[in-house]
PDB file of N, CA and C in Angstrom:
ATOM      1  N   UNK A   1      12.842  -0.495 -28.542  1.00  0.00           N
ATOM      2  CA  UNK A   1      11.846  -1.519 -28.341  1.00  0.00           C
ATOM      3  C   UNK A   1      12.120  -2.283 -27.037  1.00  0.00           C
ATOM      4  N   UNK A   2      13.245  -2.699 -27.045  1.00  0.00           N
ATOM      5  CA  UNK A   2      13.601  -3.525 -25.181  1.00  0.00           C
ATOM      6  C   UNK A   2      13.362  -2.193 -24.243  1.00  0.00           C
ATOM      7  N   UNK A   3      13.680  -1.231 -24.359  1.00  0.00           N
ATOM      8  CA  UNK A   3      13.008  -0.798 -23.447  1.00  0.00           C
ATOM      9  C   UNK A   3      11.813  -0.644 -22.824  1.00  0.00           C
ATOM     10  N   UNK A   4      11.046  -0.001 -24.051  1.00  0.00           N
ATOM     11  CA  UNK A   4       9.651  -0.395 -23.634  1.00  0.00           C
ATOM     12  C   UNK A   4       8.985  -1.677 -23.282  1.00  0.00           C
ATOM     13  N   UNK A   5       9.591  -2.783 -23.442  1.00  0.00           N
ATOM     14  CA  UNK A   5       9.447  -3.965 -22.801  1.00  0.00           C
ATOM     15  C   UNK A   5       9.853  -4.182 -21.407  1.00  0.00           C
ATOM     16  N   UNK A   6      10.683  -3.477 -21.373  1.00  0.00           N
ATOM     17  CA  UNK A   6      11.122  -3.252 -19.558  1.00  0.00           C
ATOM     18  C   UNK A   6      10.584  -2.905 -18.985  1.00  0.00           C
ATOM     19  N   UNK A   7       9.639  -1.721 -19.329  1.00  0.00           N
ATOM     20  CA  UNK A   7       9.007  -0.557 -18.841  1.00  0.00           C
ATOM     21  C   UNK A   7       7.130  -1.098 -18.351  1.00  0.00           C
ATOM     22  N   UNK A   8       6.736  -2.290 -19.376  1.00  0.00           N
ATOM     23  CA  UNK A   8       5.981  -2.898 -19.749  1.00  0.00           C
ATOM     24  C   UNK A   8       5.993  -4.490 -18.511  1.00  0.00           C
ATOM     25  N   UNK A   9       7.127  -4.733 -18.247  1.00  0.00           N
ATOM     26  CA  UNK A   9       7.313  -5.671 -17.806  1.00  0.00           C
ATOM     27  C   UNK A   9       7.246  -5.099 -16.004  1.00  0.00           C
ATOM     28  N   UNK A  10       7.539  -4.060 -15.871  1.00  0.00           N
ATOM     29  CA  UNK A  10       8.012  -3.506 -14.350  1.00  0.00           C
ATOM     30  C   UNK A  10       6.169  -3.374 -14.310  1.00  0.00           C
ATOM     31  N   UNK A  11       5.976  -2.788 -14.883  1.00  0.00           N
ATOM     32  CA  UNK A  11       4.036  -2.475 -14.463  1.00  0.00           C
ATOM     33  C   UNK A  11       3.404  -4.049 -14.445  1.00  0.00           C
ATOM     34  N   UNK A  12       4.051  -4.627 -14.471  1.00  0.00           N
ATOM     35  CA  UNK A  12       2.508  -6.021 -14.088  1.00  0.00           C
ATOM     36  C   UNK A  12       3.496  -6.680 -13.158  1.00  0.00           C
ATOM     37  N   UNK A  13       4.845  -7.073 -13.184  1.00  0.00           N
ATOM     38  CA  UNK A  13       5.537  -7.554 -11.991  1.00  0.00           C
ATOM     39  C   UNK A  13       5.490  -6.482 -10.795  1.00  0.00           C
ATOM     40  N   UNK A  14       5.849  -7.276  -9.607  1.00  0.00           N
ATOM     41  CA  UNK A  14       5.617  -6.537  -8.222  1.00  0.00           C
ATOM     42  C   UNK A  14       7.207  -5.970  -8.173  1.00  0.00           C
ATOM     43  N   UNK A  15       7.592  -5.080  -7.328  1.00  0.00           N
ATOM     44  CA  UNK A  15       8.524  -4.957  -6.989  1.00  0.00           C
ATOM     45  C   UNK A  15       8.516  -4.743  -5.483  1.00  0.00           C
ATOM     46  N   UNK A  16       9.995  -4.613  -4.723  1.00  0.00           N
ATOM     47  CA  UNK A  16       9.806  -4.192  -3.717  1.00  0.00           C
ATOM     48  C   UNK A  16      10.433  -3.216  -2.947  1.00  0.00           C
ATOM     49  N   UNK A  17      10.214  -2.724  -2.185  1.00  0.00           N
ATOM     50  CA  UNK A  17      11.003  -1.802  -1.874  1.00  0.00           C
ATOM     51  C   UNK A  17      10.902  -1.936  -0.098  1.00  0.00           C
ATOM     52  N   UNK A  18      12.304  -1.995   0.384  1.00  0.00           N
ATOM     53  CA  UNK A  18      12.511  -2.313   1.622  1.00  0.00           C
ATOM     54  C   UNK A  18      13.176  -1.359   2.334  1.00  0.00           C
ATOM     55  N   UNK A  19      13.234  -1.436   3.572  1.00  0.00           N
ATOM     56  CA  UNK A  19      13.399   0.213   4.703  1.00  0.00           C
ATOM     57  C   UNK A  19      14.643  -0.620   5.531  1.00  0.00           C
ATOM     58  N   UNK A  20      15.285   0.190   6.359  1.00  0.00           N
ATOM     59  CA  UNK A  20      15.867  -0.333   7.454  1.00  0.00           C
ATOM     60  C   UNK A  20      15.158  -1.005   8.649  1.00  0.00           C
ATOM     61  N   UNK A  21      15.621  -2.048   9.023  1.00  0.00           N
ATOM     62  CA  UNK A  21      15.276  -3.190  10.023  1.00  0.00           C
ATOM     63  C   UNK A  21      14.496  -2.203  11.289  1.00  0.00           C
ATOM     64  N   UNK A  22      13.513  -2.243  11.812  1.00  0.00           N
ATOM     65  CA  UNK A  22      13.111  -1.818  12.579  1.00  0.00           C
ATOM     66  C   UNK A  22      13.258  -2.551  13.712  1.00  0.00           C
ATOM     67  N   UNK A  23      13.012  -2.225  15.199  1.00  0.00           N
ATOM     68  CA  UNK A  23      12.451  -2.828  16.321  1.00  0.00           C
ATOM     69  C   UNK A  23      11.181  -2.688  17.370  1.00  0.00           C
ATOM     70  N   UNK A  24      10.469  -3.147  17.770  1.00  0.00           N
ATOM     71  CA  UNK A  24       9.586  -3.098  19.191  1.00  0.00           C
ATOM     72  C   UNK A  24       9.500  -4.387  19.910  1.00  0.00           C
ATOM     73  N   UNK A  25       9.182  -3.922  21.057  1.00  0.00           N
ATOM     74  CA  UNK A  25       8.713  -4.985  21.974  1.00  0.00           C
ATOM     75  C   UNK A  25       7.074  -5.373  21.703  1.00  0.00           C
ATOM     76  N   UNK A  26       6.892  -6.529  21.830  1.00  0.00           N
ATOM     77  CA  UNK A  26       5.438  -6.854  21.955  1.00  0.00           C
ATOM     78  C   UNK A  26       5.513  -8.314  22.199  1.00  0.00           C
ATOM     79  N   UNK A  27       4.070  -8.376  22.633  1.00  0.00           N
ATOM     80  CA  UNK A  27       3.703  -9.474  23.392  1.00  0.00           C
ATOM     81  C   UNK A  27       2.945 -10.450  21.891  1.00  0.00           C
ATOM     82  N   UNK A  28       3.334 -11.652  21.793  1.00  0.00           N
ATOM     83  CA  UNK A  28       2.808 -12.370  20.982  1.00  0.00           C
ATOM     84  C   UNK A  28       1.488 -12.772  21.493  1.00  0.00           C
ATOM     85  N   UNK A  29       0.028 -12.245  20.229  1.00  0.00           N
ATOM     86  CA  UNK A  29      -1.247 -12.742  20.627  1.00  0.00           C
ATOM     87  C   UNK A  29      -2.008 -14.145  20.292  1.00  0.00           C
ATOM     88  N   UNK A  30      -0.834 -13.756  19.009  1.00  0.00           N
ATOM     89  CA  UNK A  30      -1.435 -15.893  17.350  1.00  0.00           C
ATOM     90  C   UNK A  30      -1.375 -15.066  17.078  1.00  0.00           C
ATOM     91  N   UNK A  31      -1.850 -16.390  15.926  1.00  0.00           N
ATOM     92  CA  UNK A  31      -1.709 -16.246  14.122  1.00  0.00           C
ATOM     93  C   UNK A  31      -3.630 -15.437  14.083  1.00  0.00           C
ATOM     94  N   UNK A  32      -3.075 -15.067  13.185  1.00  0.00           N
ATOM     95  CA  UNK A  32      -4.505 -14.294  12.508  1.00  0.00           C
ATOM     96  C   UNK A  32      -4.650 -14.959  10.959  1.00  0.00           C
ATOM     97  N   UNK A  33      -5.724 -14.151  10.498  1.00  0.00           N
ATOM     98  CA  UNK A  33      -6.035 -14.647   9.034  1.00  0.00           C
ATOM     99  C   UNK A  33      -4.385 -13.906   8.069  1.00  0.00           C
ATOM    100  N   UNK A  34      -4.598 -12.586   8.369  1.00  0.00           N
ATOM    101  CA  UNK A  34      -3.843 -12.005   7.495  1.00  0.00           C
ATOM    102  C   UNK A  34      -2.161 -11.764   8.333  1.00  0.00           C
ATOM    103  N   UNK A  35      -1.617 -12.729   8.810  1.00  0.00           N
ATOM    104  CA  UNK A  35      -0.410 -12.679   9.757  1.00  0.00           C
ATOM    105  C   UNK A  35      -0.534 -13.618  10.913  1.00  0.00           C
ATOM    106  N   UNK A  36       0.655 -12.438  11.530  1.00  0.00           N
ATOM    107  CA  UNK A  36       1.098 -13.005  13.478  1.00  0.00           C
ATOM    108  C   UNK A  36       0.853 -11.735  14.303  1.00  0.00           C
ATOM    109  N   UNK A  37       0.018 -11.914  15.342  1.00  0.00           N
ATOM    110  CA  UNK A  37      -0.936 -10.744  15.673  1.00  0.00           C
ATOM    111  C   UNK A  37       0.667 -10.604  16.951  1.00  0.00           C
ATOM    112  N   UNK A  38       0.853  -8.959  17.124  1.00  0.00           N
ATOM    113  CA  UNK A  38       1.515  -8.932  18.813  1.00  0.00           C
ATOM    114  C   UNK A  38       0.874  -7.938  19.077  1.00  0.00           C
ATOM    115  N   UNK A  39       1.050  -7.267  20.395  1.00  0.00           N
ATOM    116  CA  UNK A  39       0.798  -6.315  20.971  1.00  0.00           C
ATOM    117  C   UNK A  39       2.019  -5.674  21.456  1.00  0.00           C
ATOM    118  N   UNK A  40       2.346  -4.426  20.949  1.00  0.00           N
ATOM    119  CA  UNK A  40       3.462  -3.827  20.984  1.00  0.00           C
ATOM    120  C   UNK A  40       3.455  -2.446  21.486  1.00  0.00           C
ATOM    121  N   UNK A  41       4.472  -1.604  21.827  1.00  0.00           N
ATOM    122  CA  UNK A  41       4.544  -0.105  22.264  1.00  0.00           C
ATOM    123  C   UNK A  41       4.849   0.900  21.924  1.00  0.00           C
ATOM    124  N   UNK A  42       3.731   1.450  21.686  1.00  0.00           N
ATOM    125  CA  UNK A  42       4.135   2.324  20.278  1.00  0.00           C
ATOM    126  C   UNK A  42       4.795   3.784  21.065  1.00  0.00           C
ATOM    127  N   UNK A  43       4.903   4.929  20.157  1.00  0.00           N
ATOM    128  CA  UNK A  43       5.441   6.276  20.914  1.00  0.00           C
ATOM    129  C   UNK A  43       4.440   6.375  21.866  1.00  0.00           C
ATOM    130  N   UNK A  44       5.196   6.986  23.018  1.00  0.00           N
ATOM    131  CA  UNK A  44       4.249   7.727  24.019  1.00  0.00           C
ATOM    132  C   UNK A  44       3.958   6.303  24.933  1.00  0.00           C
ATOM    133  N   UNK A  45       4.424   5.408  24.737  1.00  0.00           N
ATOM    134  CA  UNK A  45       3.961   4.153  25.585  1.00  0.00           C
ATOM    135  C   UNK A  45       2.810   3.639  25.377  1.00  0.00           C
ATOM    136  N   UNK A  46       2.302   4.071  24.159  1.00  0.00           N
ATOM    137  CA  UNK A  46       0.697   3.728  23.510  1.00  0.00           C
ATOM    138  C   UNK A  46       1.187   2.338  23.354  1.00  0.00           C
ATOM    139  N   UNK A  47      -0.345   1.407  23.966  1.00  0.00           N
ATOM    140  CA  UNK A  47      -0.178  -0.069  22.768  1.00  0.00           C
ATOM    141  C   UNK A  47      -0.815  -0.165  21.920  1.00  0.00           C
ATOM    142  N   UNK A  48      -0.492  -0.925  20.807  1.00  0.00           N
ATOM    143  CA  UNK A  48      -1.480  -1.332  19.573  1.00  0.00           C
ATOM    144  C   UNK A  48      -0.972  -2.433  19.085  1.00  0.00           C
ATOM    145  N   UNK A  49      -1.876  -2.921  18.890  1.00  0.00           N
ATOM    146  CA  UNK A  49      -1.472  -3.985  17.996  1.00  0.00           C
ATOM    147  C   UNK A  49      -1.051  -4.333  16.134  1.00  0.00           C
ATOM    148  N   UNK A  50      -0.319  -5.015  16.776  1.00  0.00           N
ATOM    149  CA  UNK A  50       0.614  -4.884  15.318  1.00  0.00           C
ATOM    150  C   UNK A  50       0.369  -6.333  14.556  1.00  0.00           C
ATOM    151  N   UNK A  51       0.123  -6.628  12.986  1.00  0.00           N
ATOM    152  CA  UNK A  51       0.062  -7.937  12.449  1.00  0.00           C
ATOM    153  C   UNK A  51       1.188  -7.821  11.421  1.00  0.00           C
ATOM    154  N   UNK A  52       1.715  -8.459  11.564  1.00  0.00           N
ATOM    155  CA  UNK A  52       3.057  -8.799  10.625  1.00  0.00           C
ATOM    156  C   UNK A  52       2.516 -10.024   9.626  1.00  0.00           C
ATOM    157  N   UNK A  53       2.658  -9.487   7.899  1.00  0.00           N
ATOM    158  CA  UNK A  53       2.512 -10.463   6.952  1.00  0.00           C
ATOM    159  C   UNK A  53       2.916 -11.433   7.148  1.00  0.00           C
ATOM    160  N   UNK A  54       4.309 -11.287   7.519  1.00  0.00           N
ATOM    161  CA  UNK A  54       5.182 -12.542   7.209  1.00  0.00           C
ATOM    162  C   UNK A  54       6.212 -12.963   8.399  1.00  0.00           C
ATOM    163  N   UNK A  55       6.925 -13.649   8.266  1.00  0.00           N
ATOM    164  CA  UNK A  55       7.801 -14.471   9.456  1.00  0.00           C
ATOM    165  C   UNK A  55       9.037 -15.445   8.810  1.00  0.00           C
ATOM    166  N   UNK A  56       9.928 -14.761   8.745  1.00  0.00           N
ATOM    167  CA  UNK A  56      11.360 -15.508   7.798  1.00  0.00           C
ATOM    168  C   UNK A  56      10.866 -17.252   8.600  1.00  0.00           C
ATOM    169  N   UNK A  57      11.431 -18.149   7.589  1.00  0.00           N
ATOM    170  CA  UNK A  57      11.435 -19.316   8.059  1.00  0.00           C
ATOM    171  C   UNK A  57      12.795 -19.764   9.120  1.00  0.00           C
ATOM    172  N   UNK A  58      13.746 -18.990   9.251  1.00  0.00           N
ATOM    173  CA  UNK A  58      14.717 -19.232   9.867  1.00  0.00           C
ATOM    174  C   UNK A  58      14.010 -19.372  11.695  1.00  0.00           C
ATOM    175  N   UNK A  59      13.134 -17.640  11.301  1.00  0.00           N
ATOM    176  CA  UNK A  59      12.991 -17.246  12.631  1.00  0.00           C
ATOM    177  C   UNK A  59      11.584 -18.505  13.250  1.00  0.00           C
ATOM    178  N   UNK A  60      10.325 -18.912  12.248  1.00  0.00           N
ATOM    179  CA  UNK A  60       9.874 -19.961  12.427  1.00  0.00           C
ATOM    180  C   UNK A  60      10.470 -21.583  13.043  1.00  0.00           C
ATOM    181  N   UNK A  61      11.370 -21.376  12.614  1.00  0.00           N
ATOM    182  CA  UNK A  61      12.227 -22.850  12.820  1.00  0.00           C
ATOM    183  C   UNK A  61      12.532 -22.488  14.711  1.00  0.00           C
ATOM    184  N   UNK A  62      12.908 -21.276  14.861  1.00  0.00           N
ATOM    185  CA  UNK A  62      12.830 -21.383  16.383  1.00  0.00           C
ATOM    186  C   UNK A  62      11.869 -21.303  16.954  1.00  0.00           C
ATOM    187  N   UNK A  63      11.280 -20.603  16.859  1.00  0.00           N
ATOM    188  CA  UNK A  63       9.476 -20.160  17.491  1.00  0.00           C
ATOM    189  C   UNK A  63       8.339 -20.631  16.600  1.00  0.00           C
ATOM    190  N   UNK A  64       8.118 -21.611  16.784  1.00  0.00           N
ATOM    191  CA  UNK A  64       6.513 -22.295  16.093  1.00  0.00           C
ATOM    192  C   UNK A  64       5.549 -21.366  16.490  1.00  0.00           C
ATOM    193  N   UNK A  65       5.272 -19.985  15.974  1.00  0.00           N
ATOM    194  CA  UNK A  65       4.218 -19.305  16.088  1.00  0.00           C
ATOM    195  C   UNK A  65       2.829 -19.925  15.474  1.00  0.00           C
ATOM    196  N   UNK A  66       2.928 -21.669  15.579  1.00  0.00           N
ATOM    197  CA  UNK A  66       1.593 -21.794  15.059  1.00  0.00           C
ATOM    198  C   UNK A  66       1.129 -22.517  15.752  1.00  0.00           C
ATOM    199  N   UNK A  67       2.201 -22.310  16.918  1.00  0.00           N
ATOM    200  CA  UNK A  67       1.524 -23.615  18.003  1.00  0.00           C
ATOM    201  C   UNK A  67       1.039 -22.123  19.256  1.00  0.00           C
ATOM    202  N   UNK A  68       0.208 -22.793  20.421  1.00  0.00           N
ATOM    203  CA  UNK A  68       0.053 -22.032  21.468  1.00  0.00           C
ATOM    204  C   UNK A  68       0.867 -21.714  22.059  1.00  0.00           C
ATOM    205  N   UNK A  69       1.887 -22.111  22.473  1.00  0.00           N
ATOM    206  CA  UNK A  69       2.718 -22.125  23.563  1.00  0.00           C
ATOM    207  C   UNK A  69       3.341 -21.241  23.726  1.00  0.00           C
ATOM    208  N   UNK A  70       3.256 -20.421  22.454  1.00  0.00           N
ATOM    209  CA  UNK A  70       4.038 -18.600  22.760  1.00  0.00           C
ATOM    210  C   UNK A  70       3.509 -17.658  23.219  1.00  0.00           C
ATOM    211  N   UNK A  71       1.857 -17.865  22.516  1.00  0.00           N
ATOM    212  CA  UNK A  71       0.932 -16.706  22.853  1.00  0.00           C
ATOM    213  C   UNK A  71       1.097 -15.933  24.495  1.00  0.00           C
ATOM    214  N   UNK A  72       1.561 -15.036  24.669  1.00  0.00           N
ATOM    215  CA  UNK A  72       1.581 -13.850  25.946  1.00  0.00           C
ATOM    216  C   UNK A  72       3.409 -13.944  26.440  1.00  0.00           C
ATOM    217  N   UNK A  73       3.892 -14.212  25.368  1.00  0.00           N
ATOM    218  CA  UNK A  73       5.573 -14.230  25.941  1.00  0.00           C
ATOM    219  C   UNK A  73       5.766 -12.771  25.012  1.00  0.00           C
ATOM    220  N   UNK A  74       6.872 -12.793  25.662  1.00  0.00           N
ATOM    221  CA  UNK A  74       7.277 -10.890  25.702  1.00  0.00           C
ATOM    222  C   UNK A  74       8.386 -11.340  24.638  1.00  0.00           C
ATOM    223  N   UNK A  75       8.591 -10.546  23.404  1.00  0.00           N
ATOM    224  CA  UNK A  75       9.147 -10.494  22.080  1.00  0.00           C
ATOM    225  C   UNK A  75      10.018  -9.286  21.862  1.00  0.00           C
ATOM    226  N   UNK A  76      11.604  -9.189  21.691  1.00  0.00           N
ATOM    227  CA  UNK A  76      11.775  -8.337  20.824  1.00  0.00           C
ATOM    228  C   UNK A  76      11.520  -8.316  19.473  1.00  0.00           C
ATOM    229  N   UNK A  77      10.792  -7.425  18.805  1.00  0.00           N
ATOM    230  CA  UNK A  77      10.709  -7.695  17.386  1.00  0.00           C
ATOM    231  C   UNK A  77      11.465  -7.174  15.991  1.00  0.00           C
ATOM    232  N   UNK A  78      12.320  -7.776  15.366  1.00  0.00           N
ATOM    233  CA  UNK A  78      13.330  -6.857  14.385  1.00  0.00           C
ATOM    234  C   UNK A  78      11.977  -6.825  13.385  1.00  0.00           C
ATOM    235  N   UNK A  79      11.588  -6.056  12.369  1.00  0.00           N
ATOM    236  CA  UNK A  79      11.414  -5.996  11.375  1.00  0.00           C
ATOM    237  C   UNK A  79      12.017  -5.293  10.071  1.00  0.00           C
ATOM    238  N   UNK A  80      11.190  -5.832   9.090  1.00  0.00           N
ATOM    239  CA  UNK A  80      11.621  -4.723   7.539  1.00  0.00           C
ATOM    240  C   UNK A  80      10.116  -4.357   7.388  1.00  0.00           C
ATOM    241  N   UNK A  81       9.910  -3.343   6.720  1.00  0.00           N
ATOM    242  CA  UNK A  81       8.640  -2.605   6.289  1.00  0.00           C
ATOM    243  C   UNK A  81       9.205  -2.573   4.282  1.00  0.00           C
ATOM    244  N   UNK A  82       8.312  -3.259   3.661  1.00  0.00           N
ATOM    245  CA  UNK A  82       8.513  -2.434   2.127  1.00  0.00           C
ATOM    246  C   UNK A  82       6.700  -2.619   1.651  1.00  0.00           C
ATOM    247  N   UNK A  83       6.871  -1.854   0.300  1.00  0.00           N
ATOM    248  CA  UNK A  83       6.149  -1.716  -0.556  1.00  0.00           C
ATOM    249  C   UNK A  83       5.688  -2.438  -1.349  1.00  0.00           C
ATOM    250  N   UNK A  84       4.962  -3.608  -1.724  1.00  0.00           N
ATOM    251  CA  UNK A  84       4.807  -4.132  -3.146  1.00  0.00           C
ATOM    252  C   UNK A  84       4.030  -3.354  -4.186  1.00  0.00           C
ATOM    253  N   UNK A  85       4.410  -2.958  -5.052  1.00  0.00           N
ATOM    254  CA  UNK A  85       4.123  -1.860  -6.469  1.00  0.00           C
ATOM    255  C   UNK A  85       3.561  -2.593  -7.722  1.00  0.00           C
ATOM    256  N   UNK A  86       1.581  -2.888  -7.211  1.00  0.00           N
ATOM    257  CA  UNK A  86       1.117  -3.835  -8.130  1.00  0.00           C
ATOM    258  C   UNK A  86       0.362  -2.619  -9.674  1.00  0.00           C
ATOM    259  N   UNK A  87       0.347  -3.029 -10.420  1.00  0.00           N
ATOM    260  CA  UNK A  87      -0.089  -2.278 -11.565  1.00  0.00           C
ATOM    261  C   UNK A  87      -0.954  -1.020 -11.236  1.00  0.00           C
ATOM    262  N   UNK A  88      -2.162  -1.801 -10.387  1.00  0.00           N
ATOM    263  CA  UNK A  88      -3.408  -1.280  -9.818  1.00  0.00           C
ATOM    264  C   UNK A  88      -3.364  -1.036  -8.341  1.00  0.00           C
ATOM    265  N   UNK A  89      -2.467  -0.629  -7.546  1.00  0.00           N
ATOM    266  CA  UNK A  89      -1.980  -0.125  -6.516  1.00  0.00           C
ATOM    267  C   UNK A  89      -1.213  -0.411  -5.728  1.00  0.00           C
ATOM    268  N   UNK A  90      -0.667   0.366  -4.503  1.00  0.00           N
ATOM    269  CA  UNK A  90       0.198  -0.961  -3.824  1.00  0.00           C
ATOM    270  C   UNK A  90      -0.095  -1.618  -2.479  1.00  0.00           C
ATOM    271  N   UNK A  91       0.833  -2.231  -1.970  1.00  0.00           N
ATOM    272  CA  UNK A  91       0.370  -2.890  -1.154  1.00  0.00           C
ATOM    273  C   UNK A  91       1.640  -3.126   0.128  1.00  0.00           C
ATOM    274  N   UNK A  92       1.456  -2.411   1.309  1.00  0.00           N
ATOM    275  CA  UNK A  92       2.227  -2.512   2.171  1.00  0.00           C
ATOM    276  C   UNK A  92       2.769  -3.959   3.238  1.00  0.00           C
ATOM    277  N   UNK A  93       3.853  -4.248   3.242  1.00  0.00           N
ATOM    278  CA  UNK A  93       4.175  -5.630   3.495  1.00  0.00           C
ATOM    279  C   UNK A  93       4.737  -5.475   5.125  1.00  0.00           C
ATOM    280  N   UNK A  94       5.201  -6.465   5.877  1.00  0.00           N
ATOM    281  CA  UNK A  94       6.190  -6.607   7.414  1.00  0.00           C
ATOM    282  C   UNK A  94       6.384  -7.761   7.210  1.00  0.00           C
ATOM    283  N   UNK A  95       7.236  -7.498   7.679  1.00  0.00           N
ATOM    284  CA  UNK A  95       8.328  -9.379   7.622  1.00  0.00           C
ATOM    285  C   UNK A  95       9.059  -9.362   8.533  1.00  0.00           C
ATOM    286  N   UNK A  96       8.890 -10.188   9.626  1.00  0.00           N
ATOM    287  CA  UNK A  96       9.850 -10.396  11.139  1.00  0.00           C
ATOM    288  C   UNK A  96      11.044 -10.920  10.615  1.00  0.00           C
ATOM    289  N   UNK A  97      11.765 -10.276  11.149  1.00  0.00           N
ATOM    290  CA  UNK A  97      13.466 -10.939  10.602  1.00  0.00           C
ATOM    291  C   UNK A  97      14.345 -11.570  11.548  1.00  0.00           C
ATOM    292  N   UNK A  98      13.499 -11.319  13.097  1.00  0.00           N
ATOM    293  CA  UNK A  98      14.057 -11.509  13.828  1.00  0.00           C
ATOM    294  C   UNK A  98      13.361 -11.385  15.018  1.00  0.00           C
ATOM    295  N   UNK A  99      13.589 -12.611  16.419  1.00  0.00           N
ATOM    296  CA  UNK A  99      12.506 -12.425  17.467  1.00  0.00           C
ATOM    297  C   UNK A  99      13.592 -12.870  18.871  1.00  0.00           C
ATOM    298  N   UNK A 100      13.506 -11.997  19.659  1.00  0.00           N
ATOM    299  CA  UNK A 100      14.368 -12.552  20.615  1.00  0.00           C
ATOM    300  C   UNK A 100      13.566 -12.419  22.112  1.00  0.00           C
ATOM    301  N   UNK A 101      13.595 -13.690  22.822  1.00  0.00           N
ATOM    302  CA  UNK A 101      12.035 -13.527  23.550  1.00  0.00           C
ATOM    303  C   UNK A 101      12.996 -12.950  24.838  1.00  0.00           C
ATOM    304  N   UNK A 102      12.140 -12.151  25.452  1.00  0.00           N
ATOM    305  CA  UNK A 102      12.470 -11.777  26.607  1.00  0.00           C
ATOM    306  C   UNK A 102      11.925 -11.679  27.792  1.00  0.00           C
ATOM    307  N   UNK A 103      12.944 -12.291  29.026  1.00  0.00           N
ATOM    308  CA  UNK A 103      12.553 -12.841  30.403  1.00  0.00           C
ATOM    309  C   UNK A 103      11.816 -11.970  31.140  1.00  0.00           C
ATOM    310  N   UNK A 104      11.200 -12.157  31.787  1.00  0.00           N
ATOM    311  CA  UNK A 104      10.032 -11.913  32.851  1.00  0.00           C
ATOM    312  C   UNK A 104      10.586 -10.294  33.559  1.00  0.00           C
ATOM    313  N   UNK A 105      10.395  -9.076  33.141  1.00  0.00           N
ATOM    314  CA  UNK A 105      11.388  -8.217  33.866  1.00  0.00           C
ATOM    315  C   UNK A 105      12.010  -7.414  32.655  1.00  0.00           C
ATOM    316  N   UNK A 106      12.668  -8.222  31.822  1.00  0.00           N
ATOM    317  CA  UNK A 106      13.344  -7.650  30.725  1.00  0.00           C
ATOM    318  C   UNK A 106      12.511  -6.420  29.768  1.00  0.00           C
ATOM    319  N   UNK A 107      13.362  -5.489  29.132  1.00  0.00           N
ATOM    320  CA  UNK A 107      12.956  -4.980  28.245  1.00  0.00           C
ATOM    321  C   UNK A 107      13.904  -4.460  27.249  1.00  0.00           C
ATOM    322  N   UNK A 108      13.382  -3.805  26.136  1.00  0.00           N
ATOM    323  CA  UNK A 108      13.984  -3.388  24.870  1.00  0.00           C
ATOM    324  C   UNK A 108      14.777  -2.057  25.390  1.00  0.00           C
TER     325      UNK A 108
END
């Protein structure tokens, strides 16, 4: 019986599932509805733009991404990529873990 309560309990709670820390460079654009918009470099030197869910509060406490004053500064970007695993499907997450801005010239 506890098991099937476990089993019962994992299907309506989220879980998550997290990857190794990634990196890119990109240029911070703002905040969007659904994130923090950058423009980054993908393979092949392609850009696209990238929106990240989320933004640790540590890394907020240095960079007020909610003010202007960042928008077009050049970003290294650490991330994590996971999964949230909702009953009725899932739902892919990004969370900056880490932002280290870089000088005029610089790159990743």
């Amino acid at each position: 019986m506890l098991i099937f309560i476990c089993l019962i309990s994992l299907g309506i709670s989220p879980t998550q599932q997290t990857n190794q820390i990634k990196k890119i460079e990109g240029v911070f654009l703002g905040r969007v509805e659904n994130g923090y918009s950058f423009c980054g470099k993908a393979a092949l030197g392609m850009e696209e733009i990238v929106v990240f869910d989320e933004v640790l509060s540590v890394v907020l406490e240095k960079y007020q991404l909610h003010e202007d004053k960042y928008i077009g500064e050049n970003f290294i970007i650490s991330f994590i990529e996971g999964v949230l695993i909702w009953r009725d499907g899932k739902e892919e997450t990004s969370t900056v873990v880490r932002l280290q801005k870089l000088m005029p010239g610089q790159h990743l």
